[in-house]
PDB file of N, CA and C in Angstrom:
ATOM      1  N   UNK A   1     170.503  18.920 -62.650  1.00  0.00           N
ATOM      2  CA  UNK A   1     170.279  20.346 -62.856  1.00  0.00           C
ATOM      3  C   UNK A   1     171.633  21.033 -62.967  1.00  0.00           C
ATOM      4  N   UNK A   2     171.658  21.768 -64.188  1.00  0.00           N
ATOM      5  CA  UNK A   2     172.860  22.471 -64.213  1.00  0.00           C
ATOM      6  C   UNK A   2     173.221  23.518 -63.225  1.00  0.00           C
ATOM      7  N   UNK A   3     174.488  24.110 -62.658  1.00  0.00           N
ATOM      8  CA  UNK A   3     174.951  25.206 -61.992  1.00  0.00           C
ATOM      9  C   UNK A   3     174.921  26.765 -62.355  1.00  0.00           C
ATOM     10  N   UNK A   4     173.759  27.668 -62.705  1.00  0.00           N
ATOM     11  CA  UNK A   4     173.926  28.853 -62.826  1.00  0.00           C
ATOM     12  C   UNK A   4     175.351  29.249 -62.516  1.00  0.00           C
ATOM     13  N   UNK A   5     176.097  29.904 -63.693  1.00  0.00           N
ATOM     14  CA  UNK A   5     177.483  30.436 -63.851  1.00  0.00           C
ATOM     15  C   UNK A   5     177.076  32.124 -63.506  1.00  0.00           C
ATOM     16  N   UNK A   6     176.249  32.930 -64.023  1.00  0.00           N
ATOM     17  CA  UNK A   6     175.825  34.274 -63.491  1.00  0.00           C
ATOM     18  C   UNK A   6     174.000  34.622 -63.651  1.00  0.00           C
ATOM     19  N   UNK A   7     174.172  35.402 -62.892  1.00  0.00           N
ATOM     20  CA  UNK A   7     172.886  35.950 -62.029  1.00  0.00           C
ATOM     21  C   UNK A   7     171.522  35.670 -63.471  1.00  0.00           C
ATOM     22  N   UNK A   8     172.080  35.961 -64.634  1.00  0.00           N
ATOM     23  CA  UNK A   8     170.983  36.379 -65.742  1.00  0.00           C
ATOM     24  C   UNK A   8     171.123  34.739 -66.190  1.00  0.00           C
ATOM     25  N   UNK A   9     171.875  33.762 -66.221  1.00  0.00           N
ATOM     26  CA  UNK A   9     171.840  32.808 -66.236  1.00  0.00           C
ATOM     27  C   UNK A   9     170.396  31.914 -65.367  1.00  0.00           C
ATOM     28  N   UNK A  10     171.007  31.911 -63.999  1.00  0.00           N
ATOM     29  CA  UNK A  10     170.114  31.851 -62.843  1.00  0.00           C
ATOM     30  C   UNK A  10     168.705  31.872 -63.386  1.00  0.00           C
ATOM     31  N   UNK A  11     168.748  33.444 -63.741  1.00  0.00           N
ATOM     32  CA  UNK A  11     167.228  33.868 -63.987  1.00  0.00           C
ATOM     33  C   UNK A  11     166.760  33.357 -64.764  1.00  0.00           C
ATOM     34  N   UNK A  12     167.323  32.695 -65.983  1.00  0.00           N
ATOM     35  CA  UNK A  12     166.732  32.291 -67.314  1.00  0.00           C
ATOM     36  C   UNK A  12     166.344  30.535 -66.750  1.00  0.00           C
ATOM     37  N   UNK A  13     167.263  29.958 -65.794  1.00  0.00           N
ATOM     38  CA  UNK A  13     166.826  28.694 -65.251  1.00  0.00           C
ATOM     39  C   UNK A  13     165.616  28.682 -64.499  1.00  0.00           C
ATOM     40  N   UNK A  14     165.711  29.689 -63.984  1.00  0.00           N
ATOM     41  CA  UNK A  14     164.467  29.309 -62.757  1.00  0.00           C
ATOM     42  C   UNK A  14     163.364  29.805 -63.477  1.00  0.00           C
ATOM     43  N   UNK A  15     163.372  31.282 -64.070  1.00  0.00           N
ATOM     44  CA  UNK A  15     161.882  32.035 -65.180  1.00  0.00           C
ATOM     45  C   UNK A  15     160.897  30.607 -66.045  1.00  0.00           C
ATOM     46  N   UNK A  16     162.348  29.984 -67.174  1.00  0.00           N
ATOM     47  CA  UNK A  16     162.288  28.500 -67.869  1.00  0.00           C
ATOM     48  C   UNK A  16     161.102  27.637 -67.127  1.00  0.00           C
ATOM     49  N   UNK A  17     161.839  27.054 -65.644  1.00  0.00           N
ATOM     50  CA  UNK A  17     161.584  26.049 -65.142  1.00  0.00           C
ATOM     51  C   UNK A  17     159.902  26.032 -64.415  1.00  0.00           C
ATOM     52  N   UNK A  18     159.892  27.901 -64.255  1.00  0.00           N
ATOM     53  CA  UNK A  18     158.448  28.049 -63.212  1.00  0.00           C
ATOM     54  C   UNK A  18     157.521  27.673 -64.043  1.00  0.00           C
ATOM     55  N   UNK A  19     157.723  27.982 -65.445  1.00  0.00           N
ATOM     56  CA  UNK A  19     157.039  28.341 -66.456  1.00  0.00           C
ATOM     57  C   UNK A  19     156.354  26.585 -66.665  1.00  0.00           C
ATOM     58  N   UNK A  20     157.059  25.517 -66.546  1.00  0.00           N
ATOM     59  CA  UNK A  20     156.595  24.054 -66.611  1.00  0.00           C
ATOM     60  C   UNK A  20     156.265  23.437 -65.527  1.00  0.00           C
ATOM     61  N   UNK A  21     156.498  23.645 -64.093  1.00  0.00           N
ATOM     62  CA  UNK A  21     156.470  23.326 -62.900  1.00  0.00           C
ATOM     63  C   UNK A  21     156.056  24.002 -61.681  1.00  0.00           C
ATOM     64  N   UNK A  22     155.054  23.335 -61.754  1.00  0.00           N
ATOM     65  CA  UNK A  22     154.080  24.935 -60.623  1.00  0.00           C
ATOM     66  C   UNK A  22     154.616  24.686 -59.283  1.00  0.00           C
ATOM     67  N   UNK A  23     154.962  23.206 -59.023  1.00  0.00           N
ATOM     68  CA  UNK A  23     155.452  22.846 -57.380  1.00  0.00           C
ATOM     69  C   UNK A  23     156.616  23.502 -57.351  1.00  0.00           C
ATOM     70  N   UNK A  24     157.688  23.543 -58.685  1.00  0.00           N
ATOM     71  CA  UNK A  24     158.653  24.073 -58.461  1.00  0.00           C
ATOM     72  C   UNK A  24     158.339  25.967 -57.904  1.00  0.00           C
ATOM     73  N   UNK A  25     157.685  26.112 -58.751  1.00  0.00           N
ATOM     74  CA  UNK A  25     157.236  27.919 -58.637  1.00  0.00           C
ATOM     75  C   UNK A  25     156.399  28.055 -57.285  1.00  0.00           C
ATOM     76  N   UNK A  26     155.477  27.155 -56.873  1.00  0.00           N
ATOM     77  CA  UNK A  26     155.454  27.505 -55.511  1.00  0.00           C
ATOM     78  C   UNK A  26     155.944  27.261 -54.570  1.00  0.00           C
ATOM     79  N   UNK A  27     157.069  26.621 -54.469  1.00  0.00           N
ATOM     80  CA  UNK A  27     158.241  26.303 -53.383  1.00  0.00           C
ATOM     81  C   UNK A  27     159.339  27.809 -53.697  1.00  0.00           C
ATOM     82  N   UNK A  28     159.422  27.858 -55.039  1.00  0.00           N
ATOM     83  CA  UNK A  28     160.477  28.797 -54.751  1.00  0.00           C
ATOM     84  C   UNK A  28     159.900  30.368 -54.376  1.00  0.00           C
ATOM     85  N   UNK A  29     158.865  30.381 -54.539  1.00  0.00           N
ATOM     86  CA  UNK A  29     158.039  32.343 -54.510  1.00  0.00           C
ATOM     87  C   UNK A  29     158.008  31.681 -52.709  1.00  0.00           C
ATOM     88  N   UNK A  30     157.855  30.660 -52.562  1.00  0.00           N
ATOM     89  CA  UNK A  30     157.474  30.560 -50.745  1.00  0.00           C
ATOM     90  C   UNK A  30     158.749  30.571 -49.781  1.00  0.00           C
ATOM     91  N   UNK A  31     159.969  30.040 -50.703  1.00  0.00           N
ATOM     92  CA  UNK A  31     161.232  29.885 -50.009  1.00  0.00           C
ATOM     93  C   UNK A  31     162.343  30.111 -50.912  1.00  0.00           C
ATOM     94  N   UNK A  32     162.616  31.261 -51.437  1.00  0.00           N
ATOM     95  CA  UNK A  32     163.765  31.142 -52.648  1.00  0.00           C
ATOM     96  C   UNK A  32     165.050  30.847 -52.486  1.00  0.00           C
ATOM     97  N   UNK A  33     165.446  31.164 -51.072  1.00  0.00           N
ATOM     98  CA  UNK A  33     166.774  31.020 -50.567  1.00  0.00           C
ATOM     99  C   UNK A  33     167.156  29.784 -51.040  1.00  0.00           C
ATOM    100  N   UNK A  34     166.155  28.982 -49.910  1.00  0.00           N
ATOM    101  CA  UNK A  34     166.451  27.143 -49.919  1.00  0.00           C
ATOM    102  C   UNK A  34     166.205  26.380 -50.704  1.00  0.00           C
ATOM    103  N   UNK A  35     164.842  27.437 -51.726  1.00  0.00           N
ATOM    104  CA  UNK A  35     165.193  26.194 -53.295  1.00  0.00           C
ATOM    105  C   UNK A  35     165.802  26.256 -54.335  1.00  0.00           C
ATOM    106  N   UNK A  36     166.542  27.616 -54.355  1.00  0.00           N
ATOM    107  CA  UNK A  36     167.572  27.711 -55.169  1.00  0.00           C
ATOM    108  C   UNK A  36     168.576  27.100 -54.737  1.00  0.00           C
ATOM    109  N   UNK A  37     169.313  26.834 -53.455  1.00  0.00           N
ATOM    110  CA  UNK A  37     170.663  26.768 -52.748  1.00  0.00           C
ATOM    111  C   UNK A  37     170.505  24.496 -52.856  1.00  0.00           C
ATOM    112  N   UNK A  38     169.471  24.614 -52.856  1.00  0.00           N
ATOM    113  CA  UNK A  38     169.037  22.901 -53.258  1.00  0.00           C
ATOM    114  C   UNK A  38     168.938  22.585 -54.601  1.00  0.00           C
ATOM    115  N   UNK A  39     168.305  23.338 -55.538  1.00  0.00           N
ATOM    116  CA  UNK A  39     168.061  22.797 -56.813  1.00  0.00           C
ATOM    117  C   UNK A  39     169.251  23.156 -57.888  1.00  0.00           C
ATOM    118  N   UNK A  40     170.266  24.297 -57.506  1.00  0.00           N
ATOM    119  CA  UNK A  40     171.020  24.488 -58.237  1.00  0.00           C
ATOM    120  C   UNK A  40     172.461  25.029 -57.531  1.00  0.00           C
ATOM    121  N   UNK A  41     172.328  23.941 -56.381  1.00  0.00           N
ATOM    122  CA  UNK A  41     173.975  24.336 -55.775  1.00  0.00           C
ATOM    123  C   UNK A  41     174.754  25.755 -55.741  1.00  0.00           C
ATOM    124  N   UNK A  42     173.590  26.622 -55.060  1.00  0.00           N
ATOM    125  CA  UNK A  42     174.234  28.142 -54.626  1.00  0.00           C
ATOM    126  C   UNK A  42     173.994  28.487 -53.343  1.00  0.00           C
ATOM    127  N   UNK A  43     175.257  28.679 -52.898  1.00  0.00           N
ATOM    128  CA  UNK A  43     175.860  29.087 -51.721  1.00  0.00           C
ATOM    129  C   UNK A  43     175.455  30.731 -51.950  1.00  0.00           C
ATOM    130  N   UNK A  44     174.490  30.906 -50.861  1.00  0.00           N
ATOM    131  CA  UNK A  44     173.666  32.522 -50.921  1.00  0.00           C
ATOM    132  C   UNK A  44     174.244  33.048 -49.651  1.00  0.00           C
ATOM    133  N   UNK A  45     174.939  33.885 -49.467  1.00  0.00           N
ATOM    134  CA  UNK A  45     175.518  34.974 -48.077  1.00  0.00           C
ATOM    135  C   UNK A  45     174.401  34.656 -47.012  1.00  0.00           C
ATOM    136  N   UNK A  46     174.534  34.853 -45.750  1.00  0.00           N
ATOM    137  CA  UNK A  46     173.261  34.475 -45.072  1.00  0.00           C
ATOM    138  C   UNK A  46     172.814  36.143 -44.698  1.00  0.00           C
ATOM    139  N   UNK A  47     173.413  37.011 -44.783  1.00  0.00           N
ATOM    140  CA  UNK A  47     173.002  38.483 -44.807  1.00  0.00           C
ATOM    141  C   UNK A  47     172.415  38.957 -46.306  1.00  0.00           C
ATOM    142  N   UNK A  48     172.320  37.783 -47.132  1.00  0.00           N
ATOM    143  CA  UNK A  48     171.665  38.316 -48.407  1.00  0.00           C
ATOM    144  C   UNK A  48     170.442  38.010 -48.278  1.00  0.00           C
ATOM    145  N   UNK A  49     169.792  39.425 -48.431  1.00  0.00           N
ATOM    146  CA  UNK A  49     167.876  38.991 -48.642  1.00  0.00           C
ATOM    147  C   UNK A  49     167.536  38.685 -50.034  1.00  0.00           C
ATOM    148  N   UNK A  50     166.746  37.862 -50.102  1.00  0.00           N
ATOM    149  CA  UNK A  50     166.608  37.316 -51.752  1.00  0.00           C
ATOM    150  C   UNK A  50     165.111  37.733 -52.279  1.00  0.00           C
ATOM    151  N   UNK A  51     164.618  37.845 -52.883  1.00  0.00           N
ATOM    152  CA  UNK A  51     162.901  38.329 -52.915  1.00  0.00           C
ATOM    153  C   UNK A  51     162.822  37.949 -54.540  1.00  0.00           C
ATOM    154  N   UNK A  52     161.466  37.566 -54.184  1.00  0.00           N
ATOM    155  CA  UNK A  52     161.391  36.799 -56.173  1.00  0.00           C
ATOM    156  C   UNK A  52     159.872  37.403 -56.065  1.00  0.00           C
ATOM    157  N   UNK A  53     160.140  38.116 -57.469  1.00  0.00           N
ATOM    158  CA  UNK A  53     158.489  38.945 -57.681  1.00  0.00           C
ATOM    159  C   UNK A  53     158.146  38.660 -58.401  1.00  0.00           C
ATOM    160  N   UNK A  54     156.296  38.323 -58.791  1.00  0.00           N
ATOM    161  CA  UNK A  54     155.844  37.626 -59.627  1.00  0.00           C
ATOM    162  C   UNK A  54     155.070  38.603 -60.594  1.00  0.00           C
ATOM    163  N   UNK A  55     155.629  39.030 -62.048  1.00  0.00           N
ATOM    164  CA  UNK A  55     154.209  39.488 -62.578  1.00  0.00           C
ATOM    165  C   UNK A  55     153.398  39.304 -62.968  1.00  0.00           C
ATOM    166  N   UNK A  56     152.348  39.644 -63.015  1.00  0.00           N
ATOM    167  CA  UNK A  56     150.910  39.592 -63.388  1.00  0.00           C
ATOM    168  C   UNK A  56     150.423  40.698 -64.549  1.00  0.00           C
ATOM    169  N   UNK A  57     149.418  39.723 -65.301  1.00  0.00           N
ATOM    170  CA  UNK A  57     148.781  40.593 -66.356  1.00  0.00           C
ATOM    171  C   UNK A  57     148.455  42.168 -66.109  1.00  0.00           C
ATOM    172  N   UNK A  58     148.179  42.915 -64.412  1.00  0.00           N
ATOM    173  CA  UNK A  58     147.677  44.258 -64.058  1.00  0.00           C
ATOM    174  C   UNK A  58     149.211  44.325 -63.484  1.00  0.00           C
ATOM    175  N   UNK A  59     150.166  43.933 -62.671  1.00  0.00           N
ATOM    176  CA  UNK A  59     151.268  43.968 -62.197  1.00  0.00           C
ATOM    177  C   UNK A  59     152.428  44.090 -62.957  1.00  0.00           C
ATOM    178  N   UNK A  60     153.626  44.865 -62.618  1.00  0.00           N
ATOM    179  CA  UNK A  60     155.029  44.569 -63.139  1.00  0.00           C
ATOM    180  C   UNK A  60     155.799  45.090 -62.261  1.00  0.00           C
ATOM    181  N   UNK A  61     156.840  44.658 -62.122  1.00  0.00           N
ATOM    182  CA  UNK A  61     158.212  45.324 -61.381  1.00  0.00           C
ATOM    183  C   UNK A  61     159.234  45.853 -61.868  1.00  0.00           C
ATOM    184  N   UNK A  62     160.024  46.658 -61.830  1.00  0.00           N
ATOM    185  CA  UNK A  62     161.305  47.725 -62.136  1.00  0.00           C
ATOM    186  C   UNK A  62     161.852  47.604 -60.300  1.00  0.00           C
ATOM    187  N   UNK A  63     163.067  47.805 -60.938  1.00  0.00           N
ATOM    188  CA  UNK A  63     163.577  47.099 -59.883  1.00  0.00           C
ATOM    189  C   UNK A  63     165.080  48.131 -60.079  1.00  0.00           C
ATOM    190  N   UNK A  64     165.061  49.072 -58.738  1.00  0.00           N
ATOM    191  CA  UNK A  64     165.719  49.847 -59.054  1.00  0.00           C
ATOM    192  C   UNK A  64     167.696  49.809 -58.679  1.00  0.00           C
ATOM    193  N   UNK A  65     168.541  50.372 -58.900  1.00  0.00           N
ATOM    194  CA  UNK A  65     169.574  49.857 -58.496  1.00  0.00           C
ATOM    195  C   UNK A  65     170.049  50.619 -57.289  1.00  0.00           C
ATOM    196  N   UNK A  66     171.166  49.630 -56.017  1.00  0.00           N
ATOM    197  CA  UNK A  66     170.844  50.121 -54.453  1.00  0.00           C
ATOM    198  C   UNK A  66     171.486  51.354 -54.798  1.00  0.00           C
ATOM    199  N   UNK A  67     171.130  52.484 -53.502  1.00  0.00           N
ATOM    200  CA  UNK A  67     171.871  53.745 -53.462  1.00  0.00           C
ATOM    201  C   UNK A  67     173.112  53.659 -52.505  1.00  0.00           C
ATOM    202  N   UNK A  68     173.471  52.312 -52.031  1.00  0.00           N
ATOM    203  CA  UNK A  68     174.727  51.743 -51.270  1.00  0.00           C
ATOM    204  C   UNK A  68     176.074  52.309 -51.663  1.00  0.00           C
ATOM    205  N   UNK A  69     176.531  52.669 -53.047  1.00  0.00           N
ATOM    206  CA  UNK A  69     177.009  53.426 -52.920  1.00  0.00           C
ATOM    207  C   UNK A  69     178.616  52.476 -53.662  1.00  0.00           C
ATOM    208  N   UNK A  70     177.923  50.626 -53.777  1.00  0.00           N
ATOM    209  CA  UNK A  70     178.442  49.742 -53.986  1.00  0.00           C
ATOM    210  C   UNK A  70     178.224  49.879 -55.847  1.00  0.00           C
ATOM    211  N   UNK A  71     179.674  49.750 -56.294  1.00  0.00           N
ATOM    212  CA  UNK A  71     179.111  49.204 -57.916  1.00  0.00           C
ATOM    213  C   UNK A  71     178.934  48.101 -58.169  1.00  0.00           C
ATOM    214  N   UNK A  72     178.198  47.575 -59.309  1.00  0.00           N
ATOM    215  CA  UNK A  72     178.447  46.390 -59.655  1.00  0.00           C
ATOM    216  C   UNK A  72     179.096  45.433 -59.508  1.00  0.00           C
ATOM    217  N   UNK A  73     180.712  45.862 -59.561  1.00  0.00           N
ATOM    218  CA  UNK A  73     181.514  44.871 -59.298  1.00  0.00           C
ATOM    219  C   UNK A  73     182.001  44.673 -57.999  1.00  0.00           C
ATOM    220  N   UNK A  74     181.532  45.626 -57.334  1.00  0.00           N
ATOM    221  CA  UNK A  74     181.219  45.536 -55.632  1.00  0.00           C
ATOM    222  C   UNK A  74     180.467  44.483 -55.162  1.00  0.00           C
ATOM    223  N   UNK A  75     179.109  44.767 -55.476  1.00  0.00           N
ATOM    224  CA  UNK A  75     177.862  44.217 -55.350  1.00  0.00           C
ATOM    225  C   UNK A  75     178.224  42.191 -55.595  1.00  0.00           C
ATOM    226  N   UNK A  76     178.996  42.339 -57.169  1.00  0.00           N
ATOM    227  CA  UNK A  76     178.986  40.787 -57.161  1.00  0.00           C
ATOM    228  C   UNK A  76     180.074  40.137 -56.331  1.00  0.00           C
ATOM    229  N   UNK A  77     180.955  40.893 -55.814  1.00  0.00           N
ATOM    230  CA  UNK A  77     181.831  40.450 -54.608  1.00  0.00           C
ATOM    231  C   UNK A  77     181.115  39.803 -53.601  1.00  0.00           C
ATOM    232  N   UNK A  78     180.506  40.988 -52.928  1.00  0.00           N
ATOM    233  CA  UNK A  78     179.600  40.962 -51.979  1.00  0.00           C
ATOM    234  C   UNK A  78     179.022  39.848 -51.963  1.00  0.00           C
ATOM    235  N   UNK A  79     178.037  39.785 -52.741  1.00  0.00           N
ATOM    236  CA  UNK A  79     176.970  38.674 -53.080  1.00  0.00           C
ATOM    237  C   UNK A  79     177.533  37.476 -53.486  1.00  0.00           C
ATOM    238  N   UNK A  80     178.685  37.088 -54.079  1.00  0.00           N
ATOM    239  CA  UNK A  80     179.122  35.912 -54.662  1.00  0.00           C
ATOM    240  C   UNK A  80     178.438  35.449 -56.132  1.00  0.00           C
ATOM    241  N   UNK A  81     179.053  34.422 -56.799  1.00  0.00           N
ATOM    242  CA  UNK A  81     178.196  33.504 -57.375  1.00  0.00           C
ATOM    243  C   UNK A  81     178.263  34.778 -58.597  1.00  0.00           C
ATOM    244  N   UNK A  82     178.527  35.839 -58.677  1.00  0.00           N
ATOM    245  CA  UNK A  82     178.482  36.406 -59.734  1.00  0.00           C
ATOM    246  C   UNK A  82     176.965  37.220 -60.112  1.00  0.00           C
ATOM    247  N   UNK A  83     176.311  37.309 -59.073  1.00  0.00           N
ATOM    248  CA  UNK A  83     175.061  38.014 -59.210  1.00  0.00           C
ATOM    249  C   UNK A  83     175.272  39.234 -58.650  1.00  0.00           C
ATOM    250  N   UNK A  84     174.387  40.225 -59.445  1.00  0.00           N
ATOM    251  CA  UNK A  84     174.742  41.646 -59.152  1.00  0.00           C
ATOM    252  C   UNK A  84     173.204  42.124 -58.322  1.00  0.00           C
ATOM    253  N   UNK A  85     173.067  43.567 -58.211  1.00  0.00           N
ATOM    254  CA  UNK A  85     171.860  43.812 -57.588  1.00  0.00           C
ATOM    255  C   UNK A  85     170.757  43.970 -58.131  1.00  0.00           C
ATOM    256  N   UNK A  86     171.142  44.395 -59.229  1.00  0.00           N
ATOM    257  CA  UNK A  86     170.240  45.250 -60.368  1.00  0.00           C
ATOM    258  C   UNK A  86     169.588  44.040 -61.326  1.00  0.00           C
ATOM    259  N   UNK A  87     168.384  43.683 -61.301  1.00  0.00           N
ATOM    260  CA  UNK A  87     166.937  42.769 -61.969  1.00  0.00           C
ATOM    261  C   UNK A  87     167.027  43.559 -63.798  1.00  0.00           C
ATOM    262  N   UNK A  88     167.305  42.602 -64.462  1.00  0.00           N
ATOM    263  CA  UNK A  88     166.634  43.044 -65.393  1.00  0.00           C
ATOM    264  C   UNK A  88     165.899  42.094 -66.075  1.00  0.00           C
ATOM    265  N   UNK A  89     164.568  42.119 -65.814  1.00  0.00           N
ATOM    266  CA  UNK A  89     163.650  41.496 -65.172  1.00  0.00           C
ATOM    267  C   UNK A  89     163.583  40.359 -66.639  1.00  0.00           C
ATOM    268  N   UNK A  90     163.038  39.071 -66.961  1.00  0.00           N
ATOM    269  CA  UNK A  90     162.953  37.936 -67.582  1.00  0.00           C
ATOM    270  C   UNK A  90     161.741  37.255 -67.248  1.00  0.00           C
ATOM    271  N   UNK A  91     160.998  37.097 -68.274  1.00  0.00           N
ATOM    272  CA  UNK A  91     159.855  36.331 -68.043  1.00  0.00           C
ATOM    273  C   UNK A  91     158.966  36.492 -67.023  1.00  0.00           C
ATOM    274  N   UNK A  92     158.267  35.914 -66.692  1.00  0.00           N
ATOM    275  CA  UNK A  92     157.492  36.330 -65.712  1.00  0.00           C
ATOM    276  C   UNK A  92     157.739  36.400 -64.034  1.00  0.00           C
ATOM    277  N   UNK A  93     159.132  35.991 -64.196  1.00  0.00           N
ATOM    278  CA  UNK A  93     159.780  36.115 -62.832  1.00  0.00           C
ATOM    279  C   UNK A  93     160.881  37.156 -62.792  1.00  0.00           C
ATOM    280  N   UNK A  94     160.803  37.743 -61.336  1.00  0.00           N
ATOM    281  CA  UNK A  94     162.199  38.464 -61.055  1.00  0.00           C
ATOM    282  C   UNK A  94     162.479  38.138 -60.276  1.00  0.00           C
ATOM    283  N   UNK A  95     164.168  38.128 -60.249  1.00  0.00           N
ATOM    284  CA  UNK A  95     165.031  37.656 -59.204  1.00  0.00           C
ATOM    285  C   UNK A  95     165.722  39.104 -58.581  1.00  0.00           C
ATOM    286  N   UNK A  96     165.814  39.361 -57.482  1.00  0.00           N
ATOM    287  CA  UNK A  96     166.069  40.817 -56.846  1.00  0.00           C
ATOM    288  C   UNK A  96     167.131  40.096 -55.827  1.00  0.00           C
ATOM    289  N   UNK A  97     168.298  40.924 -55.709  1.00  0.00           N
ATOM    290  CA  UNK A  97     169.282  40.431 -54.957  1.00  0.00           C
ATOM    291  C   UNK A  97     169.707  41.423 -54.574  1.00  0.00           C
ATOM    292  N   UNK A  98     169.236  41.605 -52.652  1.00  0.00           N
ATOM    293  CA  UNK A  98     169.606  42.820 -51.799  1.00  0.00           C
ATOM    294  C   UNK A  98     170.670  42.637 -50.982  1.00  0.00           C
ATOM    295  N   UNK A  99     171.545  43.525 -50.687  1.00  0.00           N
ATOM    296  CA  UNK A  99     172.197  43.090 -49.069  1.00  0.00           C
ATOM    297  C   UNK A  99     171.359  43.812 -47.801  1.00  0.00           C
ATOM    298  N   UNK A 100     171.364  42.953 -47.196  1.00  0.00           N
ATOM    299  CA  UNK A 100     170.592  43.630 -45.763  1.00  0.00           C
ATOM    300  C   UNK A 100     171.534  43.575 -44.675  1.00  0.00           C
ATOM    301  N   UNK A 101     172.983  44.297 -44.752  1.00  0.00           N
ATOM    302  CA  UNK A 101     173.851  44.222 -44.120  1.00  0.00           C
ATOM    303  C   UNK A 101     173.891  45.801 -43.135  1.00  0.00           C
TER     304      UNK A 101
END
């Protein structure tokens, strides 16, 4: 498995992968931390909350950006790995990356 280089990267691996592999998609909606940090070698902050939202045909998510006060290039400090806060959302998965610091 290749190494997600940035966050929209990431997203396009894992959106891809749920899309063929349901064990994969229900391990990761049940534990995203630990099956991302296993399946694609990312070191996640342990004060980072991670949340993966699923849409549905009646469902969607917008996913707004924090009022922290952090920019972008704050945010991907913070967070590492080059992921920012702000979802812009891909396939039927979103990847949401908070600090809960």
């Amino acid at each position: 498995m290749r190494r997600p280089k940035t966050r929209k990267d990431l997203e396009h691996l894992v959106s891809s992968r749920v899309m063929k592999d349901a064990e994969f998609r229900k391990n990761v909606l049940a534990n995203p931390k630990a099956v991302l940090a296993k399946e694609y070698q990312i070191k996640l902050p342990k004060n980072l909350k991670l949340k993966i939202l699923e849409d549905t045909a009646k469902t969607t998510h917008l996913v707004l950006p924090p009022t922290t006060g952090l920019t972008r290039a704050g945010l991907n400090k913070e967070n590492g790995q080059g992921f920012s806060a702000v979802n812009n959302q891909t396939g039927a998965t979103a990847i949401q990356f908070t600090c809960c610091c």
